[in-house]
C-alpha atoms as a PDB file:
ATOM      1  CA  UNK A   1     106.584 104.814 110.728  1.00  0.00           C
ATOM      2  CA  UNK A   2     103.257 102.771 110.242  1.00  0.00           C
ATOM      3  CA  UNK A   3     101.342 101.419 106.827  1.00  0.00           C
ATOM      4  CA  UNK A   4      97.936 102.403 106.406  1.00  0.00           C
ATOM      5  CA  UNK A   5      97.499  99.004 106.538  1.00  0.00           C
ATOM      6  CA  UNK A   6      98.632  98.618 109.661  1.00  0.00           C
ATOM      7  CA  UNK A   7      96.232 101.062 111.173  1.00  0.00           C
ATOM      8  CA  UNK A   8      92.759 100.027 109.762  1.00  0.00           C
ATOM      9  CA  UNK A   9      91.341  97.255 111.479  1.00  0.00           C
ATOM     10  CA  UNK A  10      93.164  98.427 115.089  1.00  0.00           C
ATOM     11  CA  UNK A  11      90.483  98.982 118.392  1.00  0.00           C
ATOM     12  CA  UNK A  12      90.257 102.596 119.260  1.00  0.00           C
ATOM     13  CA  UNK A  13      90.329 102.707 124.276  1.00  0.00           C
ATOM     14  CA  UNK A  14      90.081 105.441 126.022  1.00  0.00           C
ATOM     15  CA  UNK A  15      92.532 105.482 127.970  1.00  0.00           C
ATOM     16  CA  UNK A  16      90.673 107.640 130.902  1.00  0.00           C
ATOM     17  CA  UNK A  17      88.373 104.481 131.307  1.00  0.00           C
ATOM     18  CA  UNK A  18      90.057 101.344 129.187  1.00  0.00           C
ATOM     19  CA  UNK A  19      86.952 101.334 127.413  1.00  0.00           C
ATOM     20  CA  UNK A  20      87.004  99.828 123.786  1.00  0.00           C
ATOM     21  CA  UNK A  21      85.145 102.902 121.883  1.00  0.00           C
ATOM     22  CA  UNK A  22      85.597 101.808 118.041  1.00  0.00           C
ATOM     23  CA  UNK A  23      87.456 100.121 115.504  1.00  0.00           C
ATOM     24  CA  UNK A  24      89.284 101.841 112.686  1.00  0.00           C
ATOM     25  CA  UNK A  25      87.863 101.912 109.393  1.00  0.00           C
ATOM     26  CA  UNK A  26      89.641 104.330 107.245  1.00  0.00           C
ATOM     27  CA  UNK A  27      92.113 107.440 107.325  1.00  0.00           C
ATOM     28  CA  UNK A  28      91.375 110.371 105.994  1.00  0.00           C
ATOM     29  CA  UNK A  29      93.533 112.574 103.789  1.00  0.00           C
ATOM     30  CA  UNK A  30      94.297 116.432 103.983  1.00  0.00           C
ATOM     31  CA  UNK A  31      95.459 116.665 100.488  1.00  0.00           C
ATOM     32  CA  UNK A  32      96.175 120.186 100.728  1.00  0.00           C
ATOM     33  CA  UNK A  33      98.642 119.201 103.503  1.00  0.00           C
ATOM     34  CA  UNK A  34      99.774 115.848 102.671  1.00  0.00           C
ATOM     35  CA  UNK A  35      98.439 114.459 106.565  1.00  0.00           C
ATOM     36  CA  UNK A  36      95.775 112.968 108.034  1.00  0.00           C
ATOM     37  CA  UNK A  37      93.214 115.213 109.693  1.00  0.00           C
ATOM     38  CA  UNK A  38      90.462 112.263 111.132  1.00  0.00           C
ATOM     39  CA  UNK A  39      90.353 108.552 111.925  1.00  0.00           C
ATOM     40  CA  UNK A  40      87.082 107.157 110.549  1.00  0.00           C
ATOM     41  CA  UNK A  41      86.164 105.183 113.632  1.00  0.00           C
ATOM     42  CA  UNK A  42      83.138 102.569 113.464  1.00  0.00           C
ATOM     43  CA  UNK A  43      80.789 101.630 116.338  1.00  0.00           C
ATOM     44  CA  UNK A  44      79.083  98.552 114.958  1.00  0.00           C
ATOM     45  CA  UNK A  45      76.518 100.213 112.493  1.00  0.00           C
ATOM     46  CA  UNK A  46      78.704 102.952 111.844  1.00  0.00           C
ATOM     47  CA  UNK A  47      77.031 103.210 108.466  1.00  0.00           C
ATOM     48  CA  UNK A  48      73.938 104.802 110.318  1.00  0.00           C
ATOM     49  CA  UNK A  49      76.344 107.497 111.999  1.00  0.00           C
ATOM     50  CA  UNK A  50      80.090 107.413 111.620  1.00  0.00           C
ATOM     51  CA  UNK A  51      82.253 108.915 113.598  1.00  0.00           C
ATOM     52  CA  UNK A  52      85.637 110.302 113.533  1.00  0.00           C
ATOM     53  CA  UNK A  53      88.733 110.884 115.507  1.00  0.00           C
ATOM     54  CA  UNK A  54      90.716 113.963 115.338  1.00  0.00           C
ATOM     55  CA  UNK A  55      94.351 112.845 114.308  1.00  0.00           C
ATOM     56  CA  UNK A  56      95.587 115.562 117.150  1.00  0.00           C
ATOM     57  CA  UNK A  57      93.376 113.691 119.712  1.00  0.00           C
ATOM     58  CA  UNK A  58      94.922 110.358 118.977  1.00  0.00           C
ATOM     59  CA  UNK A  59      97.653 109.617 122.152  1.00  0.00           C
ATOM     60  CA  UNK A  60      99.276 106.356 120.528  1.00  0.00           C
ATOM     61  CA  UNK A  61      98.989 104.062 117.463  1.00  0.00           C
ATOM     62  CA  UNK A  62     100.921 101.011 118.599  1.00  0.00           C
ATOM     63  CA  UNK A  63     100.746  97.155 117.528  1.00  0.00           C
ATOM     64  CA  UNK A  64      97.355  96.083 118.591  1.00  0.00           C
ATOM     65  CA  UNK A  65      95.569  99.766 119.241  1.00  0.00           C
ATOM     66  CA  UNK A  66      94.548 102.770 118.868  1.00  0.00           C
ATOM     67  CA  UNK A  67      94.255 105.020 122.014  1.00  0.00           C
ATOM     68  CA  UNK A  68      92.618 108.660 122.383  1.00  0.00           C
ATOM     69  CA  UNK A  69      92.040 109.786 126.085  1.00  0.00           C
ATOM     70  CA  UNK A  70      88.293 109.436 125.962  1.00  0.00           C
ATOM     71  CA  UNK A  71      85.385 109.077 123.475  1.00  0.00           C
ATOM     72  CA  UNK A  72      84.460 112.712 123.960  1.00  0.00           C
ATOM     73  CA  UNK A  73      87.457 112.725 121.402  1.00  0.00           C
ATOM     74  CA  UNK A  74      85.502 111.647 118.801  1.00  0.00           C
ATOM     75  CA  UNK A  75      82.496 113.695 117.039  1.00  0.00           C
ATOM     76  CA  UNK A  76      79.669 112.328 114.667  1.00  0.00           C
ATOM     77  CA  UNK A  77      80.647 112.867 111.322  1.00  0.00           C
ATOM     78  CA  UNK A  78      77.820 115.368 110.337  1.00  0.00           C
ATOM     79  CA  UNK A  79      78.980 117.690 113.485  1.00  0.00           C
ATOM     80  CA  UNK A  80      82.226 118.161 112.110  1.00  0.00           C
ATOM     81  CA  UNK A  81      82.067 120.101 108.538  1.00  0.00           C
ATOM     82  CA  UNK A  82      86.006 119.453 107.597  1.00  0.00           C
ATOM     83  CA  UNK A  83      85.743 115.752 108.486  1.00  0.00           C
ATOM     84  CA  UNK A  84      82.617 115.718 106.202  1.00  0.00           C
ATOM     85  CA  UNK A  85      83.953 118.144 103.494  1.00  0.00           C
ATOM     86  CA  UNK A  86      86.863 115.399 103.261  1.00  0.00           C
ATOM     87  CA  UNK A  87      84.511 112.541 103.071  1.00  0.00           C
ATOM     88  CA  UNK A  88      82.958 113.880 100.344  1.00  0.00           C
ATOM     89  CA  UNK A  89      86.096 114.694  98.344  1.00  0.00           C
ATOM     90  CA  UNK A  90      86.397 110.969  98.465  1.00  0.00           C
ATOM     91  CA  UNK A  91      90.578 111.308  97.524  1.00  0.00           C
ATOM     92  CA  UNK A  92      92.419 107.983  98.640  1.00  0.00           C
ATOM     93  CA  UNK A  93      95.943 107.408  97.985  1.00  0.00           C
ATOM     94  CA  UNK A  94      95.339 103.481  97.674  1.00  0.00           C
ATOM     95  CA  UNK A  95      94.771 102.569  94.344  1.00  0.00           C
ATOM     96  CA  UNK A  96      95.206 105.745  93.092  1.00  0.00           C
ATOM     97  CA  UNK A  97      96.854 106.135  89.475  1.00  0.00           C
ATOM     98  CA  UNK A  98     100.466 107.947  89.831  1.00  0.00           C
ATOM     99  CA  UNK A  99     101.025 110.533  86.896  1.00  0.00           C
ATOM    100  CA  UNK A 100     104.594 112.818  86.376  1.00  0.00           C
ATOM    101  CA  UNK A 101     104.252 116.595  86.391  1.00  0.00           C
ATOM    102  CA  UNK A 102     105.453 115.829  81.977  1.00  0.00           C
ATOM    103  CA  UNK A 103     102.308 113.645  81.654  1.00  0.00           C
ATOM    104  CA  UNK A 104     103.799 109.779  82.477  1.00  0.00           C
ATOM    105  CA  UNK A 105     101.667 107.592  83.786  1.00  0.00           C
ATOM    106  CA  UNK A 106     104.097 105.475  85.317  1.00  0.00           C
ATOM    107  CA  UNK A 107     101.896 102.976  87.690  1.00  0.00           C
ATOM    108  CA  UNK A 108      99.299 102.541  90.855  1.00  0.00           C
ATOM    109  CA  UNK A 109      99.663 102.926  94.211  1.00  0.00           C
ATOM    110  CA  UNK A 110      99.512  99.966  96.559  1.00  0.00           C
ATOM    111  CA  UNK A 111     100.305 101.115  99.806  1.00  0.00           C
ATOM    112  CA  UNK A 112     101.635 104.351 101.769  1.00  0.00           C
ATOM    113  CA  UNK A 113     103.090 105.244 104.899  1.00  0.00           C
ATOM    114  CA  UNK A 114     103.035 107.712 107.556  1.00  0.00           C
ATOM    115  CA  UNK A 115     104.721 109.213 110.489  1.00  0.00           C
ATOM    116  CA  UNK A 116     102.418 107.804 113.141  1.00  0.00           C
ATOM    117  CA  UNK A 117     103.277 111.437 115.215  1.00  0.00           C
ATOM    118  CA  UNK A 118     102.480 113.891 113.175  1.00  0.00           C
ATOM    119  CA  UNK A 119     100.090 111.757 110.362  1.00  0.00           C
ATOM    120  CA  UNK A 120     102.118 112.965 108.077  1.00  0.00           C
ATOM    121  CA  UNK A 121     102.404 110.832 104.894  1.00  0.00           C
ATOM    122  CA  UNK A 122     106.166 110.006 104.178  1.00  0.00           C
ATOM    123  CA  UNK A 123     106.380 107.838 101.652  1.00  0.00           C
ATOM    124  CA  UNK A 124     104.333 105.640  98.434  1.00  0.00           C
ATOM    125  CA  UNK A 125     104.751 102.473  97.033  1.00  0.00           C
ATOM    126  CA  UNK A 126     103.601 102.098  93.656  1.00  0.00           C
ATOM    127  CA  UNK A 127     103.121  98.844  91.345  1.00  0.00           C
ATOM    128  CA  UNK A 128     105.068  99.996  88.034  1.00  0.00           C
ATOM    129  CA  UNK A 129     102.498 100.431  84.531  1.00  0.00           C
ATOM    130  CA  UNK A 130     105.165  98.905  82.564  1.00  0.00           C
ATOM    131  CA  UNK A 131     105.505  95.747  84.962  1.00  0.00           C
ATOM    132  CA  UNK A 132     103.213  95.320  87.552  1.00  0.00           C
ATOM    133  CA  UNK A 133     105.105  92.503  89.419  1.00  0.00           C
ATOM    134  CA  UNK A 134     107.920  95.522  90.133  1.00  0.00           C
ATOM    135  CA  UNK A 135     107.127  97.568  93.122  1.00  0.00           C
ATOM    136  CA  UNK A 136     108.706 101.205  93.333  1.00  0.00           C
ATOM    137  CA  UNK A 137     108.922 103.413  96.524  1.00  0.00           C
ATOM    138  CA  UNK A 138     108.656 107.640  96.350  1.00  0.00           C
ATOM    139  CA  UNK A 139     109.503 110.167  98.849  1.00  0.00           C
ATOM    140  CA  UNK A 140     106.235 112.126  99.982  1.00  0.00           C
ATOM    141  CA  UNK A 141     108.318 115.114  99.255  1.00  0.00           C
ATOM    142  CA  UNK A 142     108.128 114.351  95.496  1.00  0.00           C
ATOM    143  CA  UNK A 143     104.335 114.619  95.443  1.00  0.00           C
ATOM    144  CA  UNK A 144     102.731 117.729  94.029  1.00  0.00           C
ATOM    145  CA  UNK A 145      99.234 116.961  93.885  1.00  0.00           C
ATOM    146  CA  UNK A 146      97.105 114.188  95.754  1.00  0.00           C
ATOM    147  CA  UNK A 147      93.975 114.345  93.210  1.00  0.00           C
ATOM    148  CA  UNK A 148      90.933 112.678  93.030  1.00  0.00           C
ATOM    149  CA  UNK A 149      91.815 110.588  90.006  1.00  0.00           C
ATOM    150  CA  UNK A 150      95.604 111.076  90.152  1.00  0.00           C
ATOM    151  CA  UNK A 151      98.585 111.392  92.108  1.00  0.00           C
ATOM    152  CA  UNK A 152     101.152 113.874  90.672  1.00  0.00           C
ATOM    153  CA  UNK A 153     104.658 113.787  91.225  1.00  0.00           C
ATOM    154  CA  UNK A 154     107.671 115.574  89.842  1.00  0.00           C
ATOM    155  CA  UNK A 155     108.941 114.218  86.953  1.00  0.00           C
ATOM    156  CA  UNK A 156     112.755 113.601  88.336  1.00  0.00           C
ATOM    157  CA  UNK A 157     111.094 111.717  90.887  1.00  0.00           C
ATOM    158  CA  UNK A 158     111.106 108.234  88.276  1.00  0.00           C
ATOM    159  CA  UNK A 159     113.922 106.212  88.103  1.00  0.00           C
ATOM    160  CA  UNK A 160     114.961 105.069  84.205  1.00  0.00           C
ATOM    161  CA  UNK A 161     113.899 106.893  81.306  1.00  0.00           C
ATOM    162  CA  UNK A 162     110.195 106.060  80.413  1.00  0.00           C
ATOM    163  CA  UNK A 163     108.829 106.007  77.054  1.00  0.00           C
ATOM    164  CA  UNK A 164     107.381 108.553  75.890  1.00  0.00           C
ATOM    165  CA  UNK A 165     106.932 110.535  72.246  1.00  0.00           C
ATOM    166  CA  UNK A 166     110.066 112.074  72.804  1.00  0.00           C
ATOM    167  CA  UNK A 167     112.156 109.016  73.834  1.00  0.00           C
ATOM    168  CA  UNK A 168     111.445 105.594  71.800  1.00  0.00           C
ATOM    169  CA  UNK A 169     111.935 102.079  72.420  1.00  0.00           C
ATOM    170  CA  UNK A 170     115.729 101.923  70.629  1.00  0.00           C
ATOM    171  CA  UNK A 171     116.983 105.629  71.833  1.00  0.00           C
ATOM    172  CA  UNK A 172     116.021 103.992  75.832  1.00  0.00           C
ATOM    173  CA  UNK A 173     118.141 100.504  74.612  1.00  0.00           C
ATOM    174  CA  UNK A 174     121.273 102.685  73.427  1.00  0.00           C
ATOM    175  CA  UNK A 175     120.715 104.604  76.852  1.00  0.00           C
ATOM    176  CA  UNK A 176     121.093 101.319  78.636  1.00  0.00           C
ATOM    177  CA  UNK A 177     123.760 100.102  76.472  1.00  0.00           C
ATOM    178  CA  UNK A 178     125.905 102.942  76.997  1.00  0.00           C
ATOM    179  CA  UNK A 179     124.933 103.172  80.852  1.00  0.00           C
ATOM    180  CA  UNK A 180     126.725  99.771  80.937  1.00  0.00           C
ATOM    181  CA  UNK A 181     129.517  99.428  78.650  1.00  0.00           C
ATOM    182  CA  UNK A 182     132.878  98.422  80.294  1.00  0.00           C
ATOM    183  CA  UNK A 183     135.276 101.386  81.062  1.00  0.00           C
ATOM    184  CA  UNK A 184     138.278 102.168  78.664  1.00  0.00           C
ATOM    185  CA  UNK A 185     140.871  99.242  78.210  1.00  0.00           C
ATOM    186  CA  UNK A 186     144.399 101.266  78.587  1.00  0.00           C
ATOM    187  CA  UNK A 187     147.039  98.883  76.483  1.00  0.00           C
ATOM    188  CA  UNK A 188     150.522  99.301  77.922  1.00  0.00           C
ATOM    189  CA  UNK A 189     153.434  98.159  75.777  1.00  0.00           C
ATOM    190  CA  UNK A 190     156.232  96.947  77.064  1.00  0.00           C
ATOM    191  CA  UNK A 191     159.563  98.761  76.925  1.00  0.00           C
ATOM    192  CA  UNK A 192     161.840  97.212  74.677  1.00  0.00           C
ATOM    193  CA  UNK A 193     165.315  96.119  75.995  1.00  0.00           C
ATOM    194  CA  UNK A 194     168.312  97.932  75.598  1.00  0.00           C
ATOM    195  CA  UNK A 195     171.034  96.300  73.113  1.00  0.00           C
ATOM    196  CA  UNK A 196     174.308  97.255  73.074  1.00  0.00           C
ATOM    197  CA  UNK A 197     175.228  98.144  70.088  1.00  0.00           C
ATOM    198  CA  UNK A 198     178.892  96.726  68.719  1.00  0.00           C
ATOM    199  CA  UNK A 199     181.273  98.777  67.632  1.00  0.00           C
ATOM    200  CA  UNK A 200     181.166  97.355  64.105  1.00  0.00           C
ATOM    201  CA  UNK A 201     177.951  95.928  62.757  1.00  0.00           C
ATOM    202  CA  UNK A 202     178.103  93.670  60.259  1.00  0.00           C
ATOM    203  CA  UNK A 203     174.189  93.829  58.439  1.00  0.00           C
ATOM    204  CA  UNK A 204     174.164  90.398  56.903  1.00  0.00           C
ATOM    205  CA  UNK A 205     174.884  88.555  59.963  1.00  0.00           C
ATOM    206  CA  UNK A 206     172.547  90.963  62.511  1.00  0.00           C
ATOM    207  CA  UNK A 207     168.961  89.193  62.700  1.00  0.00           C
ATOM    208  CA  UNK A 208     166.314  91.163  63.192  1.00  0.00           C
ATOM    209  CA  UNK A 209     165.459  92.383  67.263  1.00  0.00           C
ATOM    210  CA  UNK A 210     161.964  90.558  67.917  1.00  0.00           C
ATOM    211  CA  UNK A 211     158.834  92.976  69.059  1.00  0.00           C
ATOM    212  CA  UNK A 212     158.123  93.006  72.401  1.00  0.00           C
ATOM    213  CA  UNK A 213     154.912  90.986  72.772  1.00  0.00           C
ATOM    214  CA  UNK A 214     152.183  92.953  73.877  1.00  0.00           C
ATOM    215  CA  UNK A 215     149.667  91.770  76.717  1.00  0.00           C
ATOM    216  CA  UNK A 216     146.799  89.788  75.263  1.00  0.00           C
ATOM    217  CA  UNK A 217     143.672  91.753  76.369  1.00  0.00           C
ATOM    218  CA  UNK A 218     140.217  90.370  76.088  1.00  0.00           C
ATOM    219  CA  UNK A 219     137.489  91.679  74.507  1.00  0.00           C
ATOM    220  CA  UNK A 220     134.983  93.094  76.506  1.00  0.00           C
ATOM    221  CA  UNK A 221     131.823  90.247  76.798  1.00  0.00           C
ATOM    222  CA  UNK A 222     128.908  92.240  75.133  1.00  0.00           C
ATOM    223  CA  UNK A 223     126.144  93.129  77.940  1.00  0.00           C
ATOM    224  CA  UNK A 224     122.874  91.961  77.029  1.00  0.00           C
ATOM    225  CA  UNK A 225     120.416  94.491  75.705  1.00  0.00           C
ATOM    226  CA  UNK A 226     117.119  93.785  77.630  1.00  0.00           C
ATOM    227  CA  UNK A 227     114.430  95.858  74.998  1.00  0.00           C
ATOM    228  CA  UNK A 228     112.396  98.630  77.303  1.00  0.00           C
ATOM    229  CA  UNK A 229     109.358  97.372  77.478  1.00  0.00           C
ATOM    230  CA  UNK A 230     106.790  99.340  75.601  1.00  0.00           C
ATOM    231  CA  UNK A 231     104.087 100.763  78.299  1.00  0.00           C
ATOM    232  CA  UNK A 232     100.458  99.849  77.249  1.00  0.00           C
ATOM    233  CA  UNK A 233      97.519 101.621  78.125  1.00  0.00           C
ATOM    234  CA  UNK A 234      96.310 100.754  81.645  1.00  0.00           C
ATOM    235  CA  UNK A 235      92.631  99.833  81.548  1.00  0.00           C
ATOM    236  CA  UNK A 236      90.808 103.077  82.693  1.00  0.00           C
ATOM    237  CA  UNK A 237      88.926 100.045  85.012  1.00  0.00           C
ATOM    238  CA  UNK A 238      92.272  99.038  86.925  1.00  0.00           C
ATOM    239  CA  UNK A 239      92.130 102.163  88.031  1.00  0.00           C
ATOM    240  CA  UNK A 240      89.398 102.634  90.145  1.00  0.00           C
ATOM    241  CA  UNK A 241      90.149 104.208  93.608  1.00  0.00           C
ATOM    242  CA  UNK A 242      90.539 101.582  96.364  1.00  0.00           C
ATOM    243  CA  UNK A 243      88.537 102.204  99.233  1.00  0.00           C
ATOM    244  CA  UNK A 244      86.812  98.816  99.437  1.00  0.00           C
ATOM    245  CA  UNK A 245      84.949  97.687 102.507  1.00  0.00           C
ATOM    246  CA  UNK A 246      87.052 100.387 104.331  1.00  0.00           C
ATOM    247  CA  UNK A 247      86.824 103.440 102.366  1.00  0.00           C
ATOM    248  CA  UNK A 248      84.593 106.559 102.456  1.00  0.00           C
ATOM    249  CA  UNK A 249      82.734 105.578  98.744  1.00  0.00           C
ATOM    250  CA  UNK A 250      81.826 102.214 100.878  1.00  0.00           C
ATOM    251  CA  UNK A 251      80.386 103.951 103.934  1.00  0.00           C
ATOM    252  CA  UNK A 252      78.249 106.308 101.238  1.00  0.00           C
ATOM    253  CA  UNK A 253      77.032 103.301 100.244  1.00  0.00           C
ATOM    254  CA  UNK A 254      76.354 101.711 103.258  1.00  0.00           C
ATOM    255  CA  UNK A 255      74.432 105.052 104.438  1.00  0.00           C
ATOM    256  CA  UNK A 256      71.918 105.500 100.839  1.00  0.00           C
ATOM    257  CA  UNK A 257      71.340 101.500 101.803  1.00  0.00           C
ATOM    258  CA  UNK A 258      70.172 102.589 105.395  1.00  0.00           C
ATOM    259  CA  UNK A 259      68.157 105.803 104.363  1.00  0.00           C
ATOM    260  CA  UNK A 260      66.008 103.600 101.582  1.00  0.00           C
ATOM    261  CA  UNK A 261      62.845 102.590 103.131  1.00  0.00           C
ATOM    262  CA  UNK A 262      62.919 104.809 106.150  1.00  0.00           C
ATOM    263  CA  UNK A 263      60.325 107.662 106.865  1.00  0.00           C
ATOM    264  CA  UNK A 264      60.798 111.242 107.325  1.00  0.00           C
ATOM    265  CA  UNK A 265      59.628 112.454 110.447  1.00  0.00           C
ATOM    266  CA  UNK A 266      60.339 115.912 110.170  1.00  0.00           C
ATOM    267  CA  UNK A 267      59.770 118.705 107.164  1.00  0.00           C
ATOM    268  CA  UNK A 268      63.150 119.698 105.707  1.00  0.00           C
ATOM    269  CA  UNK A 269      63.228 123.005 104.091  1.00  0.00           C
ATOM    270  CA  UNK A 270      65.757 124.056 101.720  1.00  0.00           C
ATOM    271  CA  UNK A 271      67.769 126.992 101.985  1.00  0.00           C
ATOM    272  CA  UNK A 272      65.341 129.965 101.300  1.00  0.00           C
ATOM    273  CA  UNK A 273      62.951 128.178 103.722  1.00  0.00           C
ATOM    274  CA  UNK A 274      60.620 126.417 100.902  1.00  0.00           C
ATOM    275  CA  UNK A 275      59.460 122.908 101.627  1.00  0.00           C
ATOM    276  CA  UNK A 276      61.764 120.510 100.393  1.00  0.00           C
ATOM    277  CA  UNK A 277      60.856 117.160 101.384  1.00  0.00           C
ATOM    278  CA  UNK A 278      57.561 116.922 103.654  1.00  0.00           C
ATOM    279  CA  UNK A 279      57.131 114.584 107.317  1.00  0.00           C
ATOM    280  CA  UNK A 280      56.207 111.541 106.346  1.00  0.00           C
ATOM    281  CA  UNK A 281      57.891 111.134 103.022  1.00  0.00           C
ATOM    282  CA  UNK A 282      59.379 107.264 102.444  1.00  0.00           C
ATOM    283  CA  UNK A 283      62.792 107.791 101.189  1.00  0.00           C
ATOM    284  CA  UNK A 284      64.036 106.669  97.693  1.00  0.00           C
ATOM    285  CA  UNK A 285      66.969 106.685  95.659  1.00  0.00           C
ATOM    286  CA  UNK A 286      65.197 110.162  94.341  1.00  0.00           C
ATOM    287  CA  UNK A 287      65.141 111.491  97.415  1.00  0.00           C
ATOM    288  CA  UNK A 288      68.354 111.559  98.536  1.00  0.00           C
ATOM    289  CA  UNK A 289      69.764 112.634  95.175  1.00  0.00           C
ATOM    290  CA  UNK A 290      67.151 115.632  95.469  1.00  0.00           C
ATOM    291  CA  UNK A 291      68.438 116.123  99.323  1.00  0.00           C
ATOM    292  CA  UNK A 292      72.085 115.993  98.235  1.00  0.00           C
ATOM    293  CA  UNK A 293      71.276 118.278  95.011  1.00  0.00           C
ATOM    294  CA  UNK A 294      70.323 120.741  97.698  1.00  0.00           C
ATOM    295  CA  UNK A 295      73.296 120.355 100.332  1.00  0.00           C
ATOM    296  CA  UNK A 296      70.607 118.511 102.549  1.00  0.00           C
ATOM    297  CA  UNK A 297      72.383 115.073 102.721  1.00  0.00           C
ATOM    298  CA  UNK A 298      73.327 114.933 106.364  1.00  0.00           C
ATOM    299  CA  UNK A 299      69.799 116.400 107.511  1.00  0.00           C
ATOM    300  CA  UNK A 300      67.969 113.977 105.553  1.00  0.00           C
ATOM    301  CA  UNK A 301      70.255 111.451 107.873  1.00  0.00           C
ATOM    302  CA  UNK A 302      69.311 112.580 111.048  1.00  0.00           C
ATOM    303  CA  UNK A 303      65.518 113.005 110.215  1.00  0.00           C
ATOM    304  CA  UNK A 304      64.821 110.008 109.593  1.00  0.00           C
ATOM    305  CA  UNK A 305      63.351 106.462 111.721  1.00  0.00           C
END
């Protein structure tokens, strides 16, 4: 099993010519699926035409590389129409908020891992909403949804009972009280001797038999109630995606950086064949939100110098 973490950063050889042919930038997610389809793989200005790596193409992911058998492997990103559909989806699993199926928001994620074989994610770990310095780990298998603002999982998934409209701060301290208490103290008496009794029994000169003392058992030490705490609000701001210097929203950024400035050098017509954006034009921030209003993102990319 591998961290993501553990995989961006790494070279991508070819191992037909031990040729160094990238470097990993970011992993993209079939959420459908719960697997990686593509390796986003950079090739020192990757932001002016990224390419990607097939997860099926990929041969090893070991220590200190990545290896495919050549770099016919790898496509340009606009080629490749499911790599790009993904790209745009923009979903990460990194810094992604974790909600229950029963509406819980119960923390972030911080880190995932995947069978390095198949790219299938197996597990999440999570930093808790109700204390963030407690890390939690859940199965892959619990996930229902990988989302583009949330991760849903199945309620029964969450350890503890959270708090919740249903469930307050004192029913969850009883809970914990009575998940704790000692077990049953079973008192066992002694059985009293047997007298022989005499013949005759004189009353005023027969003292009373003592009782049997009874085992001295010890109350049970009271556990210490720790209050739940009560889960605050997580600032909607904590909770934007992490894709950082690595992720796709990063490389879009990268790319509308590249594009300003440059000069059209062909027409490019929109899809009943009118002129969109004539040769010549200097692209703007207007522009490329008129290209991308149109679905003519990429070939605004590629027309271009």
């Amino acid at each position: 099993m591998k961290k993501s973490q553990e995989i961006i950063g790494l070279p991508v050889f070819s191992v037909l010519d031990g040729k160094k042919i990238g470097q990993v930038k970011d992993l993209l997610l079939n959420p459908e699926e719960g697997k990686l389809d593509f390796i986003l793989v950079s090739n020192g200005s990757w932001y002016s035409g990224a390419r990607v790596l097939p997860y099926k193409a990929v041969m090893g992911i070991g220590q200190h590389a990545v290896t495919t058998e050549s770099d016919t492997s790898m496509t340009n990103i606009s080629e490749t129409a499911s790599a790009h559909s993904l790209l745009q989806r923009n979903i990460e699993i990194k810094g992604n908020r974790v909600l229950t199926n029963r509406g819980n928001l119960i923390g972030i994620v911080i880190e995932y891992e995947l069978d390095e074989i198949t790219g299938k994610v197996t597990r999440l770990e999570y930093r808790t909403a109700q204390d963030e310095s407690v890390v939690e780990i859940i199965d892959a298998g619990q996930v229902l949804t990988y989302g583009m603002d949330v991760i849903v999982i199945k309620e029964d998934a969450v350890g503890g009972s959270p708090i919740g409209p249903d469930n307050s701060e004192e029913e969850v301290t009883l809970q914990s009280v009575e998940s704790v208490k000692p077990a049953d103290t079973i008192v066992v008496s002694a059985p009293p001797a047997p007298v022989e009794a005499p013949s005759e029994i004189q009353v005023s000169n027969v003292s009373p038999q003592p009782e049997p003392a009874r085992p001295v058992v010890p109350p049970p030490v009271p556990q210490s109630v720790i209050p739940a705490p009560v889960r605050e609000e997580l600032p909607e701001a904590d909770f934007t995606p992490a894709g950082g210097g690595d992720g796709a929203a990063f490389f879009k950024q990268r790319q509308r950086q590249f594009l300003l400035g440059k000069k059209l050098v062909q027409d490019i017509r929109d899809a009943s064949g009118n002129l969109l954006i004539p040769e010549g034009t200097v692209v703007s921030e207007k522009i490329i939100d008129l290209a991308e209003k149109h679905n003519k993102y990429v070939e605004l990319t590629q027309c271009v110098k």
